[in-house]
C-alpha atoms as a PDB file:
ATOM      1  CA  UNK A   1       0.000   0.000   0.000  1.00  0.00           C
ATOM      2  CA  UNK A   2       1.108   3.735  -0.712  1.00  0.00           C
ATOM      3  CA  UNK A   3       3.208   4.899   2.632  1.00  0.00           C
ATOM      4  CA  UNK A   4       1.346   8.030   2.435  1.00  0.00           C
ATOM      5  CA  UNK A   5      -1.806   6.457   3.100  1.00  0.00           C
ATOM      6  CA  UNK A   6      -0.567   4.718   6.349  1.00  0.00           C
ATOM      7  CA  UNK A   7       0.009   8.208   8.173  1.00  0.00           C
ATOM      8  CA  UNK A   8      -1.289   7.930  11.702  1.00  0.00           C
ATOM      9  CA  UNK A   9      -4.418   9.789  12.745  1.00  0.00           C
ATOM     10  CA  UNK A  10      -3.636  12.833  14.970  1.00  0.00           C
ATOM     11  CA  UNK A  11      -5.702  12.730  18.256  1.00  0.00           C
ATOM     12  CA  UNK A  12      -8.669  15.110  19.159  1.00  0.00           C
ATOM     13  CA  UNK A  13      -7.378  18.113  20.321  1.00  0.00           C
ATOM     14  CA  UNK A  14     -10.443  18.473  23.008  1.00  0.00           C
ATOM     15  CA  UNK A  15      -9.568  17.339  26.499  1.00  0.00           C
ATOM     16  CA  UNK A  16     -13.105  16.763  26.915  1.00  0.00           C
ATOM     17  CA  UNK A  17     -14.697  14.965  23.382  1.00  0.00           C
ATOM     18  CA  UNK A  18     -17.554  14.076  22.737  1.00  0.00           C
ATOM     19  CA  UNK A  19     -18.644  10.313  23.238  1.00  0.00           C
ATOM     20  CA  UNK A  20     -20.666   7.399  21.416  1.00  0.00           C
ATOM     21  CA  UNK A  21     -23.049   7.444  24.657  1.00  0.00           C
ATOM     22  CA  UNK A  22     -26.034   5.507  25.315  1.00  0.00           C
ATOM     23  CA  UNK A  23     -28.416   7.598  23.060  1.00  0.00           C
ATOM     24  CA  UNK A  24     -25.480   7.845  20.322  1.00  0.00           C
ATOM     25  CA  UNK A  25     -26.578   8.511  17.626  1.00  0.00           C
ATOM     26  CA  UNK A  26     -29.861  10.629  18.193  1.00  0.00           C
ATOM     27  CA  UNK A  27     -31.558   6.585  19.168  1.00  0.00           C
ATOM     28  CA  UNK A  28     -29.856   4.304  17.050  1.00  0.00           C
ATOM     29  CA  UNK A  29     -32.857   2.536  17.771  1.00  0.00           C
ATOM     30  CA  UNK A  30     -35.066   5.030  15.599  1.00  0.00           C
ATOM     31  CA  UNK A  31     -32.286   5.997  13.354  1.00  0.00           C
ATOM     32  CA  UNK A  32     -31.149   3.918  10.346  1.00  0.00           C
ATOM     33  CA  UNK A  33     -27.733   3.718   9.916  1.00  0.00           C
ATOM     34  CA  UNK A  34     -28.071   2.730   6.426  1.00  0.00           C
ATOM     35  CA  UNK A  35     -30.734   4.041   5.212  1.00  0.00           C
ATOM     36  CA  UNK A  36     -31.651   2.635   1.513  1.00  0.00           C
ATOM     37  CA  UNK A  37     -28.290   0.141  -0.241  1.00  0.00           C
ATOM     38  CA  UNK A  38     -30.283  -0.702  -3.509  1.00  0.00           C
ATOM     39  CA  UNK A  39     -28.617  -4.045  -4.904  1.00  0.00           C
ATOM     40  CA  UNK A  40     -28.346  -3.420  -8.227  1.00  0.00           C
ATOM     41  CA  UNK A  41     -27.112  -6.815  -9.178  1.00  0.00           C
ATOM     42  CA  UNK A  42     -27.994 -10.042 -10.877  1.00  0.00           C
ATOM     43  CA  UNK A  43     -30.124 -12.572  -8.860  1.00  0.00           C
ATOM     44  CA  UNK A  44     -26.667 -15.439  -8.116  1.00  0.00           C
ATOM     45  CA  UNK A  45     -25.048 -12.011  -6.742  1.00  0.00           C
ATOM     46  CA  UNK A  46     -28.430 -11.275  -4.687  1.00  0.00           C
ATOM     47  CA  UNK A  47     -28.479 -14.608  -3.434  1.00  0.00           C
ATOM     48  CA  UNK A  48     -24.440 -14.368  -2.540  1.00  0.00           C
ATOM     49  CA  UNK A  49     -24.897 -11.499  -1.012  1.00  0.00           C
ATOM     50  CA  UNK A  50     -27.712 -12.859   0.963  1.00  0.00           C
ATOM     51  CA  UNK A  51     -25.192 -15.513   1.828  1.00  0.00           C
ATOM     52  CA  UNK A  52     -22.797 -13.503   3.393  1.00  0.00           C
ATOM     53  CA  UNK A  53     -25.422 -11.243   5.400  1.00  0.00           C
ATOM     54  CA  UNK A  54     -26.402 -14.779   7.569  1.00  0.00           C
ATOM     55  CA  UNK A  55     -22.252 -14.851   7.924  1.00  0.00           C
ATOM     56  CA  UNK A  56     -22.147 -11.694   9.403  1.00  0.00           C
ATOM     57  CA  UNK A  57     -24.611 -12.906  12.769  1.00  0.00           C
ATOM     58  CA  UNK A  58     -21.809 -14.945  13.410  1.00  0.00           C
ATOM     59  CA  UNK A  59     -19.116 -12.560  12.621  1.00  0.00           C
ATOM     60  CA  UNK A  60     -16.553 -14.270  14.876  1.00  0.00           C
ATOM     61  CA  UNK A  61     -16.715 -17.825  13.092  1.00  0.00           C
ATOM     62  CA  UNK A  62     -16.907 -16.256   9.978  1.00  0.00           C
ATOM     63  CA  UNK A  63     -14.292 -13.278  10.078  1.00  0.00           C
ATOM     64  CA  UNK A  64     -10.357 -12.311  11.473  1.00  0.00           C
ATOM     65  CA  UNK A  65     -10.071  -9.239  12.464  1.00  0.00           C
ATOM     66  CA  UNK A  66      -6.692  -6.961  12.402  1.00  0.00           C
ATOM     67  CA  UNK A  67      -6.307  -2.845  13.400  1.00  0.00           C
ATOM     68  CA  UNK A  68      -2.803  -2.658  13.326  1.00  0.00           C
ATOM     69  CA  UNK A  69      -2.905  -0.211  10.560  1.00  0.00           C
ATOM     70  CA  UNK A  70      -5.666   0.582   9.007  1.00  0.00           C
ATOM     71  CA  UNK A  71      -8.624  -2.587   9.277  1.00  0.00           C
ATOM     72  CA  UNK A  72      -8.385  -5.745   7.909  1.00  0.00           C
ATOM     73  CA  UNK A  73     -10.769  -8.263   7.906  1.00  0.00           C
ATOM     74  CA  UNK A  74     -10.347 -12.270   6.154  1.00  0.00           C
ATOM     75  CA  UNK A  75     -13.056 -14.155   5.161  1.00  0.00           C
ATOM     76  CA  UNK A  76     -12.993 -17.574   6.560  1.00  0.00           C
ATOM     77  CA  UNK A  77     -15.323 -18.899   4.238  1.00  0.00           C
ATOM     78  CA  UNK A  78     -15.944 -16.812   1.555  1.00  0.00           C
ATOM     79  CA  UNK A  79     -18.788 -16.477  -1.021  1.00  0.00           C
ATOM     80  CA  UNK A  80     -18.667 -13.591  -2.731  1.00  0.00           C
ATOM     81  CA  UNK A  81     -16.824 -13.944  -6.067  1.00  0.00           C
ATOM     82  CA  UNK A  82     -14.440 -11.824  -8.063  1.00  0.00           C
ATOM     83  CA  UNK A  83     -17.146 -11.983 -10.708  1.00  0.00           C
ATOM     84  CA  UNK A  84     -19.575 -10.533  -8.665  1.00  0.00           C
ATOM     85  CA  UNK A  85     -17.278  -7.358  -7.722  1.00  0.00           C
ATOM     86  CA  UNK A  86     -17.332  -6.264 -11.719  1.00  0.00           C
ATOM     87  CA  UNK A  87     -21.075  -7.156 -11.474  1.00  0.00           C
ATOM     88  CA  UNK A  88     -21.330  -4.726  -8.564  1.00  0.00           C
ATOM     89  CA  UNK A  89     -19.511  -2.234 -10.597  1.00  0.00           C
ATOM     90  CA  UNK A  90     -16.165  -1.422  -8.812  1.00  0.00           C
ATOM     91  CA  UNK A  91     -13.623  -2.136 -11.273  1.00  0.00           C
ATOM     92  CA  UNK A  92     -10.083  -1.822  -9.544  1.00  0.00           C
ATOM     93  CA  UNK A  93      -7.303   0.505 -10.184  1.00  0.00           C
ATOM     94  CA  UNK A  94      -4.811  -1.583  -9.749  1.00  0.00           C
ATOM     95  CA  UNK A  95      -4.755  -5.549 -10.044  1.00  0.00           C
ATOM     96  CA  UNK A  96      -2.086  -7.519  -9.313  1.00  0.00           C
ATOM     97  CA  UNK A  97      -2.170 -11.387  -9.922  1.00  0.00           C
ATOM     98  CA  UNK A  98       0.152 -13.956  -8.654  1.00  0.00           C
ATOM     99  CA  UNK A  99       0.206 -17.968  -8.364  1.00  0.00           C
ATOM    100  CA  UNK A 100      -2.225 -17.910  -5.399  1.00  0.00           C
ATOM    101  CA  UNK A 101      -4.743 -15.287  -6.761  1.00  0.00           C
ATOM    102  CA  UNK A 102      -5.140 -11.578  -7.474  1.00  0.00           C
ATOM    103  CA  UNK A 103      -5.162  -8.475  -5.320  1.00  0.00           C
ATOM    104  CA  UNK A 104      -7.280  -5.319  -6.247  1.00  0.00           C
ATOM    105  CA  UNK A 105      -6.347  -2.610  -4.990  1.00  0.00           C
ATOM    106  CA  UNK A 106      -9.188   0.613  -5.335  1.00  0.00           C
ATOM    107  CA  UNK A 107      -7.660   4.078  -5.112  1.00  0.00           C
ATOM    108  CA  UNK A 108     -10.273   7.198  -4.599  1.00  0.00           C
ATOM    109  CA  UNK A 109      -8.809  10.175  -5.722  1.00  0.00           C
ATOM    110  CA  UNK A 110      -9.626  13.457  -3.573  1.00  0.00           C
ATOM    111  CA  UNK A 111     -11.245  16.263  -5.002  1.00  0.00           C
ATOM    112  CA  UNK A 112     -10.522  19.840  -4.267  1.00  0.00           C
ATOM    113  CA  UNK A 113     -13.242  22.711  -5.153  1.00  0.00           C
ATOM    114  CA  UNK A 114     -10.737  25.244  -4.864  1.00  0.00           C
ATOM    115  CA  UNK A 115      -7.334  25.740  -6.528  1.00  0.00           C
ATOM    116  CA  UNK A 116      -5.343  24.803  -2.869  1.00  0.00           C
ATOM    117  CA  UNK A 117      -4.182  21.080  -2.784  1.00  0.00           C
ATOM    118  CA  UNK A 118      -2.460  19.521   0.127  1.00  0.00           C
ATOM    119  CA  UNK A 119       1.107  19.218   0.663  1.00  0.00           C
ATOM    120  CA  UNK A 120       0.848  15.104   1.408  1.00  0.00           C
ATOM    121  CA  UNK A 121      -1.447  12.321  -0.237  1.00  0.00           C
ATOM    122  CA  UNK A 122      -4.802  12.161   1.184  1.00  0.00           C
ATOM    123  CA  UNK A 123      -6.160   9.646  -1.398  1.00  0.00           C
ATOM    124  CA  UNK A 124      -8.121   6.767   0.006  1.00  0.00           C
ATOM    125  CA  UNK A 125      -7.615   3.102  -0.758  1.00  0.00           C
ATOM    126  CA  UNK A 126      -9.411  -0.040  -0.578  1.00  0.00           C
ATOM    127  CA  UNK A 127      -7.804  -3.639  -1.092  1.00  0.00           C
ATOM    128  CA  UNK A 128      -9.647  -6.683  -1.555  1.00  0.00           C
ATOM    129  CA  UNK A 129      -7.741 -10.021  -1.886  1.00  0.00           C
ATOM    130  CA  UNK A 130      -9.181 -13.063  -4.313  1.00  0.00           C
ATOM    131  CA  UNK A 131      -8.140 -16.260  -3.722  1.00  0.00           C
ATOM    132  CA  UNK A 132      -9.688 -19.083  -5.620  1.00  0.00           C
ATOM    133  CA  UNK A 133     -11.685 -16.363  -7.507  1.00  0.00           C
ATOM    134  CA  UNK A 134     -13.205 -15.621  -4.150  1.00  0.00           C
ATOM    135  CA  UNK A 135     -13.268 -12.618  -1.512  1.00  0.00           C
ATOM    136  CA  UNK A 136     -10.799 -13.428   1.018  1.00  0.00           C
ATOM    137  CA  UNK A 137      -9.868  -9.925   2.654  1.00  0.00           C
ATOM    138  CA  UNK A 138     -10.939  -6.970   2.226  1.00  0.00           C
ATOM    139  CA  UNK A 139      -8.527  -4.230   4.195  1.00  0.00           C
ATOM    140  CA  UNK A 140      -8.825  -0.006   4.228  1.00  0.00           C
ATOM    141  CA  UNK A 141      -6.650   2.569   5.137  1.00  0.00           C
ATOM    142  CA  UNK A 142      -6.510   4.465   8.432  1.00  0.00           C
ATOM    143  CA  UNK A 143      -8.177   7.907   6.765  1.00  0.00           C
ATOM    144  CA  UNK A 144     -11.577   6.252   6.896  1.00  0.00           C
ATOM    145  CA  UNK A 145     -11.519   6.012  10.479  1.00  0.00           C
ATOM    146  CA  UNK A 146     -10.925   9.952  11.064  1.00  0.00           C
ATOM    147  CA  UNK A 147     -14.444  10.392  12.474  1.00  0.00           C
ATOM    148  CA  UNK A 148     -15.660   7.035  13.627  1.00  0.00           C
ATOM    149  CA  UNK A 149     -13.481   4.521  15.723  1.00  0.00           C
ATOM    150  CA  UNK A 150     -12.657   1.004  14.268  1.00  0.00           C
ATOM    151  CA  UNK A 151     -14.250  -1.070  17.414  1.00  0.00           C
ATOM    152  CA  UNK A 152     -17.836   0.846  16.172  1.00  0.00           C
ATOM    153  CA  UNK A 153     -17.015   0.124  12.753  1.00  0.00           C
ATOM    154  CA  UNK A 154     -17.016  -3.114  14.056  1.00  0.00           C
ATOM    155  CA  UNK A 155     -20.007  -3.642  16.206  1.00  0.00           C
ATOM    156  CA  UNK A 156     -22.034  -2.414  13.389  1.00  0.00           C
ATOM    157  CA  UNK A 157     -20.466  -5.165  11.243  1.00  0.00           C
ATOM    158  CA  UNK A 158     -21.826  -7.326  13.698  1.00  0.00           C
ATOM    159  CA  UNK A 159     -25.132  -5.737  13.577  1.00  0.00           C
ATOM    160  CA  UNK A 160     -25.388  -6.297   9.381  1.00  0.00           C
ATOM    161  CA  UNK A 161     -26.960  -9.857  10.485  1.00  0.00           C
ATOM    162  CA  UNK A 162     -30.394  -8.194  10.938  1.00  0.00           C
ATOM    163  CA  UNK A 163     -30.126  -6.279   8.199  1.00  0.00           C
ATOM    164  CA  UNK A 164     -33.216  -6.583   6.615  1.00  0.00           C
ATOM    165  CA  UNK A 165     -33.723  -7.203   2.675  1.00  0.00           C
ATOM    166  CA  UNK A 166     -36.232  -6.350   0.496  1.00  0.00           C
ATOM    167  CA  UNK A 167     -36.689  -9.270  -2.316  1.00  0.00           C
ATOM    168  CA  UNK A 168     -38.961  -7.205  -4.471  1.00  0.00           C
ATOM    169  CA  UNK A 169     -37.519  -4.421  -4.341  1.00  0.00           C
ATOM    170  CA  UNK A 170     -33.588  -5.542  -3.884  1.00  0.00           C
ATOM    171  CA  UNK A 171     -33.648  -3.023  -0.897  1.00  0.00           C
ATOM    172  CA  UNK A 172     -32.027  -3.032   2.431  1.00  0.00           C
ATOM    173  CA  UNK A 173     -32.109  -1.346   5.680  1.00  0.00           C
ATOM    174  CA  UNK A 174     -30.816  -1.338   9.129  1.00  0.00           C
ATOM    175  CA  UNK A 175     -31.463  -0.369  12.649  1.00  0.00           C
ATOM    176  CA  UNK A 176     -28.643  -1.017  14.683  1.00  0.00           C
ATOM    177  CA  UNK A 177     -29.615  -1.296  18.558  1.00  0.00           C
ATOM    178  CA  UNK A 178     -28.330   0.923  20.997  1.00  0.00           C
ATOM    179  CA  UNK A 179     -26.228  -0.529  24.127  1.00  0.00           C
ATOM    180  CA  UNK A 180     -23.824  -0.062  26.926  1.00  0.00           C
ATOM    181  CA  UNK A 181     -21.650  -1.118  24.549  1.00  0.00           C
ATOM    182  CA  UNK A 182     -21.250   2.263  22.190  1.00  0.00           C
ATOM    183  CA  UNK A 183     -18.954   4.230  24.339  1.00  0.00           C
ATOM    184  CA  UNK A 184     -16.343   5.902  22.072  1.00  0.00           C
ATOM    185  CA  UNK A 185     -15.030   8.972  21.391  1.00  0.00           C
ATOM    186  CA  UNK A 186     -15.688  11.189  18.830  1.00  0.00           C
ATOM    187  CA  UNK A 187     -12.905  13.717  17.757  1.00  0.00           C
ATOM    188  CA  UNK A 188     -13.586  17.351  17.017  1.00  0.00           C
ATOM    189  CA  UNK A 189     -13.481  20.088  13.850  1.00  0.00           C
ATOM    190  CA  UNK A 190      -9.088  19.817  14.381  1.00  0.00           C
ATOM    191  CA  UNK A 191      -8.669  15.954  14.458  1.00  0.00           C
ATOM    192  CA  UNK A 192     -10.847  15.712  11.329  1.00  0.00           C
ATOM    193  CA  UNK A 193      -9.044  18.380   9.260  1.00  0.00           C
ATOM    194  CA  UNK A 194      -5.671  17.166  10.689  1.00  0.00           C
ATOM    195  CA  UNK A 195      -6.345  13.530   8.823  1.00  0.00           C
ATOM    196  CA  UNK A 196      -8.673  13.964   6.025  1.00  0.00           C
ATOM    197  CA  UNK A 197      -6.668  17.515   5.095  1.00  0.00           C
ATOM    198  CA  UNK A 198      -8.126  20.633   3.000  1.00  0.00           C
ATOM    199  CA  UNK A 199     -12.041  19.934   2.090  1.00  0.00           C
ATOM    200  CA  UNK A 200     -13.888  19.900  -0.697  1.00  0.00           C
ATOM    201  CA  UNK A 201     -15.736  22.404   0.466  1.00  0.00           C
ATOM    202  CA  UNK A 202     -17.049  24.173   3.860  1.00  0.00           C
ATOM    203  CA  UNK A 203     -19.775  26.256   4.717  1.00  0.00           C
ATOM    204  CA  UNK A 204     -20.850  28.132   7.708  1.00  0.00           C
ATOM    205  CA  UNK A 205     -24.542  29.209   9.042  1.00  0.00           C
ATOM    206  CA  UNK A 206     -23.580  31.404  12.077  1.00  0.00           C
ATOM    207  CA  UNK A 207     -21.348  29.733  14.173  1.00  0.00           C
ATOM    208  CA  UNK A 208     -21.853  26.497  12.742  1.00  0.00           C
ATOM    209  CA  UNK A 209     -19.863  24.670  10.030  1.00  0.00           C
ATOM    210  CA  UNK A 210     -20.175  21.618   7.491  1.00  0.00           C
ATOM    211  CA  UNK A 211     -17.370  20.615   5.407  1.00  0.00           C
ATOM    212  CA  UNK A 212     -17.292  18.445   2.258  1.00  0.00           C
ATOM    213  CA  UNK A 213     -15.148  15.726   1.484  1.00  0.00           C
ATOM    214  CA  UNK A 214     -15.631  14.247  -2.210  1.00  0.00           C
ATOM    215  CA  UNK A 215     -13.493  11.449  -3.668  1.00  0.00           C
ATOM    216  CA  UNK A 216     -13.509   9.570  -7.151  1.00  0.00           C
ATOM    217  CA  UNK A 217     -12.862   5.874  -7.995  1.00  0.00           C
ATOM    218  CA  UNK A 218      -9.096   6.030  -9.639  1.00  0.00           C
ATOM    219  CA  UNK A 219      -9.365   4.354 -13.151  1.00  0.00           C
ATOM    220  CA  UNK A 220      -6.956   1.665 -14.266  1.00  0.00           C
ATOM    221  CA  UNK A 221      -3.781   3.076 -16.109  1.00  0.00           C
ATOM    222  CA  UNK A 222      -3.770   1.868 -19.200  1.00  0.00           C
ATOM    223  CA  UNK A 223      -7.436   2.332 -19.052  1.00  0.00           C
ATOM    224  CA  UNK A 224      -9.733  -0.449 -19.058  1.00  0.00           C
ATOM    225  CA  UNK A 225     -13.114  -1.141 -20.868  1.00  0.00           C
ATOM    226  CA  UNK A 226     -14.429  -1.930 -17.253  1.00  0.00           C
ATOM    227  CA  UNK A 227     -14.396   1.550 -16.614  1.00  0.00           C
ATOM    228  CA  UNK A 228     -17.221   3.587 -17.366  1.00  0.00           C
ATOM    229  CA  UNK A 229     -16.104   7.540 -16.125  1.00  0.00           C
ATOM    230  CA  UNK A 230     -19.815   8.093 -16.501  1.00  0.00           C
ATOM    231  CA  UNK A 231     -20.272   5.877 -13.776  1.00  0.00           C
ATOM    232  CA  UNK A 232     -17.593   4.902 -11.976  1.00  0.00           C
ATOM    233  CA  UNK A 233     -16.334   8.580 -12.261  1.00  0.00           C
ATOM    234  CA  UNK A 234     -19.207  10.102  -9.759  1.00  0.00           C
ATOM    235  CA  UNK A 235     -18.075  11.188  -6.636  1.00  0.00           C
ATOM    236  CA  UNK A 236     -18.333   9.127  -3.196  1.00  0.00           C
ATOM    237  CA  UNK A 237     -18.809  12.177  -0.735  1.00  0.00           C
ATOM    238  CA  UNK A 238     -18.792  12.937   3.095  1.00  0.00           C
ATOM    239  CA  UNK A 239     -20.586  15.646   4.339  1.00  0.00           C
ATOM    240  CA  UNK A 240     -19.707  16.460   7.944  1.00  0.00           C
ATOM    241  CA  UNK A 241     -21.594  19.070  10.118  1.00  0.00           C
ATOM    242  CA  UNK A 242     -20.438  21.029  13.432  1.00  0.00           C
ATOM    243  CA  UNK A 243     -21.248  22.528  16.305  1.00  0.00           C
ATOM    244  CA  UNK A 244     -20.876  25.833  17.885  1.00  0.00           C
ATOM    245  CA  UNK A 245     -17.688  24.368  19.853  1.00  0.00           C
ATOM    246  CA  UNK A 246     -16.641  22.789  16.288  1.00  0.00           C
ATOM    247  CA  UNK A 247     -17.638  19.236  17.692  1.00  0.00           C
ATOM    248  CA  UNK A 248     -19.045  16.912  15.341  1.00  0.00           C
ATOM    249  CA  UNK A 249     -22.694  16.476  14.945  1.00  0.00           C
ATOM    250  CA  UNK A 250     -23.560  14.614  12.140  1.00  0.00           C
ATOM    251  CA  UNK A 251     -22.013  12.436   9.170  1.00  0.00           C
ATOM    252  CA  UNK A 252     -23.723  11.777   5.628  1.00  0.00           C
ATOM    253  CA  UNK A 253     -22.140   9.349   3.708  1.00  0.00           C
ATOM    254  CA  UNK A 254     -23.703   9.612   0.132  1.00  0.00           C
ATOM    255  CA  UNK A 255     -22.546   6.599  -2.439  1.00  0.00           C
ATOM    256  CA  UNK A 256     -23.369   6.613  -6.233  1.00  0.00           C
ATOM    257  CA  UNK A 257     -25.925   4.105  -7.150  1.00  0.00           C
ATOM    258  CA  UNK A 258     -25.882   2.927  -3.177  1.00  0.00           C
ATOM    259  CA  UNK A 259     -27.690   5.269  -1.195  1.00  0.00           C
ATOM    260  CA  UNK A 260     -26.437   6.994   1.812  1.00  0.00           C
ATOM    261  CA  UNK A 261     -25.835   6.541   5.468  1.00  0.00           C
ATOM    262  CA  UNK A 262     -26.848   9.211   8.232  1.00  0.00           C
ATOM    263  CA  UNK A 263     -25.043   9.568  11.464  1.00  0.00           C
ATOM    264  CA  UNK A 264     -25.938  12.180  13.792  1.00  0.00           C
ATOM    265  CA  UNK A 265     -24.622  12.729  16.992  1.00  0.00           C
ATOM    266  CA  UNK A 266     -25.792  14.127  20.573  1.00  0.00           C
ATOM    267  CA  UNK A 267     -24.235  15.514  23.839  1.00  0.00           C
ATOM    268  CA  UNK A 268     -24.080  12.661  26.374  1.00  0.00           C
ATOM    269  CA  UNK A 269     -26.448  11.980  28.748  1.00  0.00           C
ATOM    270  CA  UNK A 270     -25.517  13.212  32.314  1.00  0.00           C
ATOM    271  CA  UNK A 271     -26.233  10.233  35.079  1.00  0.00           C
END
């Protein structure tokens, strides 16, 4: 992987953050973490996909888990195929192949609205490893946990087992329970800027701010016919809103052809 994409994250500057309390975020109970995920894919994808959703209720017989840099996670039994990934529509941007299998490697390239640029790589990446023609790891690097900590990124894995699917309508959604359990905390306006660098965009309406981040999928180089800019060209973006006190208070992640996720965040509750 790129060593500028391994950079560690800075800590929040806050001595008191805010945390993933018992109400985080706004009732997880009431609020749906993913909202709509239309599965725009054939029916032996649907089905594989399906597959791997029962996998994920038993996420610890199914899945290894490593944080050591960035998160990595291997598929003990895997189902989804390498097939199924161009089906989905995420060709990579750089494939490697070797006697064992192939490694794709997906590279999203951050966009700047302005004519400022930072001084380092803040590009994301994505790896997914194919052994067998199957979906053995899948791995990402440490930006993507600037605003929410890897051990929630995990217990909502663990929640994706009662996600619940649509047939008709190849739909899904999600309500992930709160519990004692979501205690984390969340870093500030600094932390964010400090790992992520110079946004897309910002705004402010009084004292409060929202920031953009936008990235695009990297095409192959030479190009390939799998890549359709058209398509695979639209920006994945993050849209990040603050308090006052420049604390984070909500997260929209909005995918092309996937939806978006909501995350909004509260003060904790005083016992």
């Amino acid at each position: 992987m790129p060593e500028s994409l391994t950079e560690p994250i800075p800590q929040p500057s806050a001595s008191d953050p805010k945390r993933f309390g018992p109400n985080w975020p706004v009732s997880l109970a009431r609020l749906a973490i993913i909202g709509l995920v239309v599965l725009t894919v054939s029916g032996c994808v649907y089905l594989r996909l399906l597959e791997f959703k029962g996998q994920l209720g038993h996420f610890d017989e199914n899945f290894a888990v490593d944080v050591e840099d960035g998160l990595s996670i291997t598929f003990l039994d895997p189902v989804i195929l390498q097939k199924d990934m161009w089906k989905i529509g995420l060709p990579p941007t750089i494939q490697e192949v070797d006697a064992e299998g192939s490694t794709w490697t997906h590279i999203f390239q951050k966009q700047y609205g302005s004519a400022s640029r930072d001084e380092s790589n803040h590009d994301v990446w994505i790896s997914l490893r194919f052994v067998d023609h199957k979906l053995t790891r899948f791995a990402v690097g440490e930006e993507l946990f600037a605003f929410i900590p890897k051990d929630a990124v995990l217990m909502t894995l663990r929640s994706l087992g009662e996600l619940n699917i649509n047939f008709a309508t190849r739909k899904a959604s999600l309500n992930v329970e709160e519990g004692p359990g979501w205690d984390f905390p969340a870093p500030n306006k600094d932390a964010i800027l400090g790992t992520l660098g110079l946004p897309f965009s910002e705004s402010f309406d009084g004292e409060r701010s929202t920031v953009v981040y936008s990235y695009k999928l990297m095409p192959a180089s030479p190009p390939s016919d799998a890549y359709d800019p058209k398509k695979h060209g639209l920006p994945y973006r993050f849209i990040i809103a603050f308090d006052k006190d420049d604390e984070i208070s909500s997260i929209t992640a909005a995918f092309p052809f996937m939806g978006s996720i909501k995350i909004d965040y509260e003060d904790p509750v005083e016992e």
